[in-house]
Protein backbone atom coordinates (compact mmCIF):
# COMPACT_ATOMS: atom_id res chain seq x y z
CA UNK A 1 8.03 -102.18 9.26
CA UNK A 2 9.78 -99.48 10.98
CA UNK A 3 8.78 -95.44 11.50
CA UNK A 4 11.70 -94.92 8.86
CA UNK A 5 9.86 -97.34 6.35
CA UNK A 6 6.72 -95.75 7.09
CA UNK A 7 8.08 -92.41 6.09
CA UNK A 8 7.77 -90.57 9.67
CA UNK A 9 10.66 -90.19 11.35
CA UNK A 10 11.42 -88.34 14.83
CA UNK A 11 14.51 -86.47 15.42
CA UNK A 12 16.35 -87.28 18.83
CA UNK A 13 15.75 -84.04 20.85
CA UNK A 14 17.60 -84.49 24.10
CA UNK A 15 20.29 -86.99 25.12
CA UNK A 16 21.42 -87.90 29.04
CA UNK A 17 22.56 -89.90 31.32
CA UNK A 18 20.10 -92.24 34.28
CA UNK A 19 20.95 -94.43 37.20
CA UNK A 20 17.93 -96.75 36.40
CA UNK A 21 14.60 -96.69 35.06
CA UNK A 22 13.03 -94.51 37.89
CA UNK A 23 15.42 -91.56 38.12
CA UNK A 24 14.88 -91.72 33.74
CA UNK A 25 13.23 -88.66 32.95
CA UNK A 26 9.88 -88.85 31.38
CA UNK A 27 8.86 -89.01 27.53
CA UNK A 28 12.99 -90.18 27.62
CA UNK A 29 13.90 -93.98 26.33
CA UNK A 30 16.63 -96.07 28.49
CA UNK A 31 18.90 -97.79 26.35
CA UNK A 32 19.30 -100.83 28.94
CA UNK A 33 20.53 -103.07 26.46
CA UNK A 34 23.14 -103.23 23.62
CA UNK A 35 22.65 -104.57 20.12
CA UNK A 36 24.03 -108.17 20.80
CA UNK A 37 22.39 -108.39 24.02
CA UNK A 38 24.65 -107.36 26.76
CA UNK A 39 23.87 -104.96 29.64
CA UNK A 40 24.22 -101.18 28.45
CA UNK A 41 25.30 -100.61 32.05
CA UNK A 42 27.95 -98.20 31.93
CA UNK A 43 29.82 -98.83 34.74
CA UNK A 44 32.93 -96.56 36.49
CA UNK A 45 35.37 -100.12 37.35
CA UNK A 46 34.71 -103.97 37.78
CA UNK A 47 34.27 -103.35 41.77
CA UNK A 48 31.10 -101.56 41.56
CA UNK A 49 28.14 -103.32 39.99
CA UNK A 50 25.63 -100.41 39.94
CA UNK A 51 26.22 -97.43 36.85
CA UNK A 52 24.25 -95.68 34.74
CA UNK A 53 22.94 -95.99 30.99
CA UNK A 54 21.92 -93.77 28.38
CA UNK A 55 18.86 -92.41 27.61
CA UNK A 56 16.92 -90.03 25.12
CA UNK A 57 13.86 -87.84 23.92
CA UNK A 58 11.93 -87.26 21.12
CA UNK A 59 9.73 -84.84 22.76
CA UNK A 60 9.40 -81.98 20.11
CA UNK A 61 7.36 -80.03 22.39
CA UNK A 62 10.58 -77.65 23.01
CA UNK A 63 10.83 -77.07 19.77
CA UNK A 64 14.78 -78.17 19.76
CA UNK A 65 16.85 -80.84 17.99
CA UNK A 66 20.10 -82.84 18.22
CA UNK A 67 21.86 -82.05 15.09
CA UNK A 68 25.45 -83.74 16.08
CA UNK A 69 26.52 -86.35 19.05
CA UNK A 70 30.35 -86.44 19.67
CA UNK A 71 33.31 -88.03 22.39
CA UNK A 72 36.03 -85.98 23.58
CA UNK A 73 38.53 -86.50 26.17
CA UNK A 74 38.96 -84.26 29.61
CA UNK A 75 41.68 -83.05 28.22
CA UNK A 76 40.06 -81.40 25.33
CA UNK A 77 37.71 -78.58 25.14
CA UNK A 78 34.58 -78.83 24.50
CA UNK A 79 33.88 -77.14 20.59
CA UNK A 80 31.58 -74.43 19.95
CA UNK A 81 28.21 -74.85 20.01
CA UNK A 82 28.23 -78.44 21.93
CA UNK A 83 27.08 -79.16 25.40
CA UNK A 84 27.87 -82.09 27.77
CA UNK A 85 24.60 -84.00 27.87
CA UNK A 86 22.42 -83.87 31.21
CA UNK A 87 22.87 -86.38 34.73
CA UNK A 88 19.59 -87.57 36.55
CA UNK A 89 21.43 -89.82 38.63
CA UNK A 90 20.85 -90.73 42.10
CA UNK A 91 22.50 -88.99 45.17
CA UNK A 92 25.80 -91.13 45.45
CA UNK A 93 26.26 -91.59 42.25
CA UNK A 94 28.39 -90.14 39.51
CA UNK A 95 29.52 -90.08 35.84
CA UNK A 96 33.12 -90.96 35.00
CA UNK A 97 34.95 -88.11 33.49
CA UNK A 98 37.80 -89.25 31.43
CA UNK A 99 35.46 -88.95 28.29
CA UNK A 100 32.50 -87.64 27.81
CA UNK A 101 29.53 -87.54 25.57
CA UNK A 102 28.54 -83.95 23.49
CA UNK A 103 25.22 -82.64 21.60
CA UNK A 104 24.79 -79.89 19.34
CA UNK A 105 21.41 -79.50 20.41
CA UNK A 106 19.97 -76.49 17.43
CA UNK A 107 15.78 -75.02 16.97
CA UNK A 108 13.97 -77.66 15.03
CA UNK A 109 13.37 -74.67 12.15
CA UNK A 110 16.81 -74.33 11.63
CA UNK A 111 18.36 -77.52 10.47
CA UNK A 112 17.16 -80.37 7.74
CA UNK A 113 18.93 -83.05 9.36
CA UNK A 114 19.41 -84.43 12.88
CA UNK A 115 20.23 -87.27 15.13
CA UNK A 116 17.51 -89.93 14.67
CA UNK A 117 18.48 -92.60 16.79
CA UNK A 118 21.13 -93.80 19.30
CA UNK A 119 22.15 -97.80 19.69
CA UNK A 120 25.15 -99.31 21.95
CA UNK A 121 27.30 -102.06 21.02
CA UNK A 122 29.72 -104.55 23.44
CA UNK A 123 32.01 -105.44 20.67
CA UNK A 124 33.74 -102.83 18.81
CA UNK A 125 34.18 -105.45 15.87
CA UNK A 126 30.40 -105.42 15.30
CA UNK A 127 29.17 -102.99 12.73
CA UNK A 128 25.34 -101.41 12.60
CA UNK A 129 24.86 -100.66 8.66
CA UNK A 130 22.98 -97.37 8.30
CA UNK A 131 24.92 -95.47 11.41
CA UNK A 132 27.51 -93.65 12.31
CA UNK A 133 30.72 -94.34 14.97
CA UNK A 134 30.63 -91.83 17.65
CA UNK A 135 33.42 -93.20 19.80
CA UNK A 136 34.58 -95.98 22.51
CA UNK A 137 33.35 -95.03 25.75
CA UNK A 138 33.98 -97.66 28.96
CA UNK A 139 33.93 -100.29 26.88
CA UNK A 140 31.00 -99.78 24.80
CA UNK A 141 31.18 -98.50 21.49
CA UNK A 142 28.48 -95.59 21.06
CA UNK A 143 26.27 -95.33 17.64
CA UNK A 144 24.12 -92.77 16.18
CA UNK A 145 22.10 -92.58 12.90
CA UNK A 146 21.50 -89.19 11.14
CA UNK A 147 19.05 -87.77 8.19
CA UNK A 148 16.10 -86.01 7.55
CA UNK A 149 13.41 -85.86 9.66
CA UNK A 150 9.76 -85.79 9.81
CA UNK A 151 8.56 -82.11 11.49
CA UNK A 152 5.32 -82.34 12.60
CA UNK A 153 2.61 -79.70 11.25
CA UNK A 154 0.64 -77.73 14.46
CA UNK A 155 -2.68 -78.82 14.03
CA UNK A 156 -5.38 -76.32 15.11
CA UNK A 157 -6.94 -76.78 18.60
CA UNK A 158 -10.83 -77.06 18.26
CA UNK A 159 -12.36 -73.74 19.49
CA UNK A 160 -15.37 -74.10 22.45
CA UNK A 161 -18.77 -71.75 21.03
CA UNK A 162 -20.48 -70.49 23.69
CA UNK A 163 -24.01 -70.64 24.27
CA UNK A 164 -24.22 -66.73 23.02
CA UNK A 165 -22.40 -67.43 19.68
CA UNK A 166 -24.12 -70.45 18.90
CA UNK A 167 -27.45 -68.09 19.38
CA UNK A 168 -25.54 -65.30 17.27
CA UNK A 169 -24.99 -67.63 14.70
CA UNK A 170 -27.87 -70.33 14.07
CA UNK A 171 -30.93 -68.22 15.34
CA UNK A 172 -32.94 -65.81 13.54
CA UNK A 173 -31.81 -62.00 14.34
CA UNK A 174 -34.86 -59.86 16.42
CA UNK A 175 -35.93 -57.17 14.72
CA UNK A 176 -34.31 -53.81 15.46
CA UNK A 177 -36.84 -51.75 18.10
CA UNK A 178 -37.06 -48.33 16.69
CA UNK A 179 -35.50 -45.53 17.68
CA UNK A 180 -36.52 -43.20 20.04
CA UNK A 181 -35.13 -39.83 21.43
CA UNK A 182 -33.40 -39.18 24.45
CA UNK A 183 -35.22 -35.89 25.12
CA UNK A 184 -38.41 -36.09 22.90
CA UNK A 185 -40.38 -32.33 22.74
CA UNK A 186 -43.90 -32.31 23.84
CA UNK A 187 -46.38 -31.84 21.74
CA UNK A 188 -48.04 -28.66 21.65
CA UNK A 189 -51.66 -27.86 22.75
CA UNK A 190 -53.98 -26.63 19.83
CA UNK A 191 -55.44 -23.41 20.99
CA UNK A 192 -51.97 -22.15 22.56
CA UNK A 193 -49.09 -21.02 21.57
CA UNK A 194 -46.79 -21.38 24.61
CA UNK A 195 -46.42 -23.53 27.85
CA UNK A 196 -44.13 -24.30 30.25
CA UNK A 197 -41.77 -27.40 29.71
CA UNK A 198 -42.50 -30.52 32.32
CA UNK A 199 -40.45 -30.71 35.39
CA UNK A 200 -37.17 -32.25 35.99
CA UNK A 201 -38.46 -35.39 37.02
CA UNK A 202 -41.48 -35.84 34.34
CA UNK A 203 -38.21 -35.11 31.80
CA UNK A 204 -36.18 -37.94 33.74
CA UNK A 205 -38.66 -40.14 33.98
CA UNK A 206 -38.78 -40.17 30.15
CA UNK A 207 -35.28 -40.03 29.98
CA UNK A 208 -35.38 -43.23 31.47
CA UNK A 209 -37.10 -44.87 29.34
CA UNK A 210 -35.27 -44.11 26.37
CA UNK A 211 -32.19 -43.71 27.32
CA UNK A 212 -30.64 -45.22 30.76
CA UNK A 213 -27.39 -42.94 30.23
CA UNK A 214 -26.70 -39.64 31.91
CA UNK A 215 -26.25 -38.62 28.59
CA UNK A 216 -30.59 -38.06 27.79
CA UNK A 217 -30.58 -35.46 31.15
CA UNK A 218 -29.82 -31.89 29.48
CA UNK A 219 -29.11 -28.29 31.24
CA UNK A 220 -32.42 -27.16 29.97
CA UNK A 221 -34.35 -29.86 32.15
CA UNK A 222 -36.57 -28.77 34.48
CA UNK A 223 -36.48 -25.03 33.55
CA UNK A 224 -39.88 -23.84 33.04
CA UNK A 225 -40.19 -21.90 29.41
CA UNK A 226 -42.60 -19.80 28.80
CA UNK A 227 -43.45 -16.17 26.41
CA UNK A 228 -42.76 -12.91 27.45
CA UNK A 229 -45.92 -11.21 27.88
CA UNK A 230 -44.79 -8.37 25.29
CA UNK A 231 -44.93 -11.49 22.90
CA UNK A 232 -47.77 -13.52 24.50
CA UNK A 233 -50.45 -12.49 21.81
CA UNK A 234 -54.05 -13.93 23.12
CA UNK A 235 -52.41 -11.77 26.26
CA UNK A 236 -52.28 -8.69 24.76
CA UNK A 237 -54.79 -8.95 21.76
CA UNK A 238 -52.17 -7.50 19.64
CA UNK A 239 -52.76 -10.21 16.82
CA UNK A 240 -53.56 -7.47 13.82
CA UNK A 241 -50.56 -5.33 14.75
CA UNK A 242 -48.09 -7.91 15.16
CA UNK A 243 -49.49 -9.31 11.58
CA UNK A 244 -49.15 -5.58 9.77
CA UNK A 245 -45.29 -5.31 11.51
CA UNK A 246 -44.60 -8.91 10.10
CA UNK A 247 -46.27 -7.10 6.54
CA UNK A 248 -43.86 -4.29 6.82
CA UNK A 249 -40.67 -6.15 6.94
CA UNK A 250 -38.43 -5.78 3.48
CA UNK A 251 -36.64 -8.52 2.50
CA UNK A 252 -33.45 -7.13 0.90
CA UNK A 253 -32.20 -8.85 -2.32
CA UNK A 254 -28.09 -8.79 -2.79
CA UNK A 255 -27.76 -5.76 -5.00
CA UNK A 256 -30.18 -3.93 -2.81
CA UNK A 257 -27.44 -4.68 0.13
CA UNK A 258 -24.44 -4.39 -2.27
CA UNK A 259 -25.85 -0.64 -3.48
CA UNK A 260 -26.93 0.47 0.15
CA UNK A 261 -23.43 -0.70 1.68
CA UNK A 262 -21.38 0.07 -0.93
CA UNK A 263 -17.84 1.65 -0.24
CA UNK A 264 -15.23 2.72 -2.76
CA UNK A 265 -12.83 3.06 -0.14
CA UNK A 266 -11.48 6.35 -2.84
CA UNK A 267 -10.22 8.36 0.30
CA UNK A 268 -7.96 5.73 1.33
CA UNK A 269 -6.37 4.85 -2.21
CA UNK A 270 -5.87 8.67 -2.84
CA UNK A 271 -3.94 8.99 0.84
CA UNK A 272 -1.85 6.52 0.26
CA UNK A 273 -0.97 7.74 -3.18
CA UNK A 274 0.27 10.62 -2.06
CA UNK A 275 4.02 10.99 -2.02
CA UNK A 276 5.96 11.95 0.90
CA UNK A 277 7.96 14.94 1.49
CA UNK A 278 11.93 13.84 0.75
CA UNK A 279 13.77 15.34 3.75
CA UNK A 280 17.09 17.07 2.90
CA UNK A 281 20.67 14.92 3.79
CA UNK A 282 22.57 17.78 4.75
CA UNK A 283 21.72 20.26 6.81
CA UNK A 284 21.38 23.78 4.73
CA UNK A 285 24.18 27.05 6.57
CA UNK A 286 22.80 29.22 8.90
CA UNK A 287 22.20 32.67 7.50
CA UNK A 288 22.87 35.33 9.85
C-alpha cells in the first residue's frame, strides 16, 4: 500500500538535474528509470552515451514547496514566479537548452496543494492514470502528480534538566536562615548610659558576616560616639536638675498654639482696601 493510501503524503520540494548517482544531491531521489523500463538517461544526441537524469527532494526542512512543474522553449520567457530547476552535473558536462524544465517553488504555509511526485515515460502513447502531462522533453515524455499534501506538525524537542533543577524540583526546600542586619547596634551596658561605638574593623568584621556586600559598611563606621560632658549625667551629678527641667517643660495643646500665634493679618486687608488717588488726564492751566 502506498504513502498516498496510507494517508501521508510528501510534497516534492526541490526538482534538478544529476550526471549520475554521486554528483545527486543528498535527501534527493534519481529517477534512473522510466515507467516501462527504459533508461531515464537524458541524453544531448545519439553520439554521446553519457547525460544526465532527473532528480528530486522531499526534504521539508526548508520549509518550501513545488506548487507547479512546467516546459518552455528557449525562445520563450520564463513566467512569473517560475525558476529553471538546479544542475549538479559534472565538470564537462552540460544540459541541453532548447527546452527546459520550470518550478514554482512557494513556502509550505502558503499553498494547499503541490507537486507530489515526478515519473518519466519512453513512449508518449503510454498514459499514467492519476498524473498530469508536463511536456516532451528529448524524447521522454515528463509526468507529475499534484494534490494535497500531508504537512508535518513540529514536534517539541525534549528539554535536558540539569542537576540544579532536578534538586529545585524533587527535593525538599531548606528552611529559610533568619534574617540578620547588616549593621546590628550593640547592646548597651546596664549601669551606663553612653559608650563609644566599636572600631572600623570590629564593625567590618560583623559586616562580614552578615552581609558580604559593600553595602553593610556605613559612613558612621568606625567613628567613636560618645556624650558631651554637659549631658554626661553620672559626670556631672546633675541627675535632680536635669529631672526638674524635664518637669518644667509645657506641652502645648493646638488651641494653646493657635491662640498664642494667632494673626488677623487686619493691617494688611485694610491697606489694600484703600483706594488709590485717580490722577488727573489733562494737565490743569498755569495761573500766573
Amino acid at each position: 500500500m502506498s504513502l498516498m493510501e496510507h494517508g501521508v503524503v510528501r510534497p516534492v520540494t526541490s526538482v534538478a538535474w544529476t550526471s549520475n548517482s554521486s554528483t545527486c544531491p543528498k535527501d534527493f531521489t534519481l529517477i534512473s528509470l522510466t515507467e516501462d523500463g527504459a533508461a531515464a538517461n537524458f541524453t544531448r544526441s545519439f553520439a554521446i552515451k553519457s547525460g544526465y537524469y532527473l532528480c528530486y527532494s522531499k526534504d521539508l526542512t526548508g520549509g518550501m514547496v513545488v506548487s507547479d512543474i512546467l516546459l518552455i522553449s528557449d525562445k520563450n520567457s520564463i513566467p512569473h514566479g517560475y525558476c529553471y530547476i538546479a544542475e549538479h552535473l559534472e565538470a564537462k558536462a552540460s544540459v541541453w537548452k532548447k527546452k527546459r524544465v520550470c518550478v514554482s517553488i512557494v513556502p509550505v504555509g502558503s499553498v494547499d496543494t503541490a507537486v507530489l511526485d515526478i515519473k518519466v515515460t519512453a513512449k508518449s502513447k503510454m498514459m499514467l492514470q492519476h498524473y498530469t502531462y508536463v511536456g516532451d522533453i528529448h524524447g521522454y515524455v515528463l509526468w507529475c502528480r499534484k494534490g494535497h499534501f500531508s504537512n508535518p506538525t513540529p514536534q517539541a524537542k525534549p528539554r535536558s534538566v540539569s542537576l540544579d533543577l532536578h534538586r529545585l524540583s524533587f527535593e525538599q526546600p531548606s528552611a529559610p536562615l533568619p534574617l540578620r542586619p547588616s549593621n546590628p547596634i550593640p547592646p548597651l551596658p546596664n549601669n551606663k548610659l553612653s559608650q563609644r561605638r566599636h572600631t572600623l574593623q570590629t564593625q567590618v568584621n560583623l559586616d562580614k558576616t552578615a552581609d558580604c556586600s559593600i553595602q553593610g559598611i556605613t559612613a558612621l563606621d568606625g567613628v567613636p560616639f560618645s556624650l558631651h560632658p554637659k549631658f554626661d549625667i553620672q559626670a556631672n551629678g546633675t541627675v535632680l536638675q536635669l529631672g526638674s527641667q524635664l518637669n518644667n517643660i509645657r506641652i502645648k495643646s493646638i488651641q494653646d498654639i493657635e491662640n498664642e500665634y494667632n494673626y488677623t493679618f487686619a493691617v494688611e486687608e485694610t491697606a489694600a482696601k484703600r483706594t488709590r488717588p485717580s490722577v488727573p488726564t489733562g494737565s490743569a492751566p498755569l495761573v500766573q
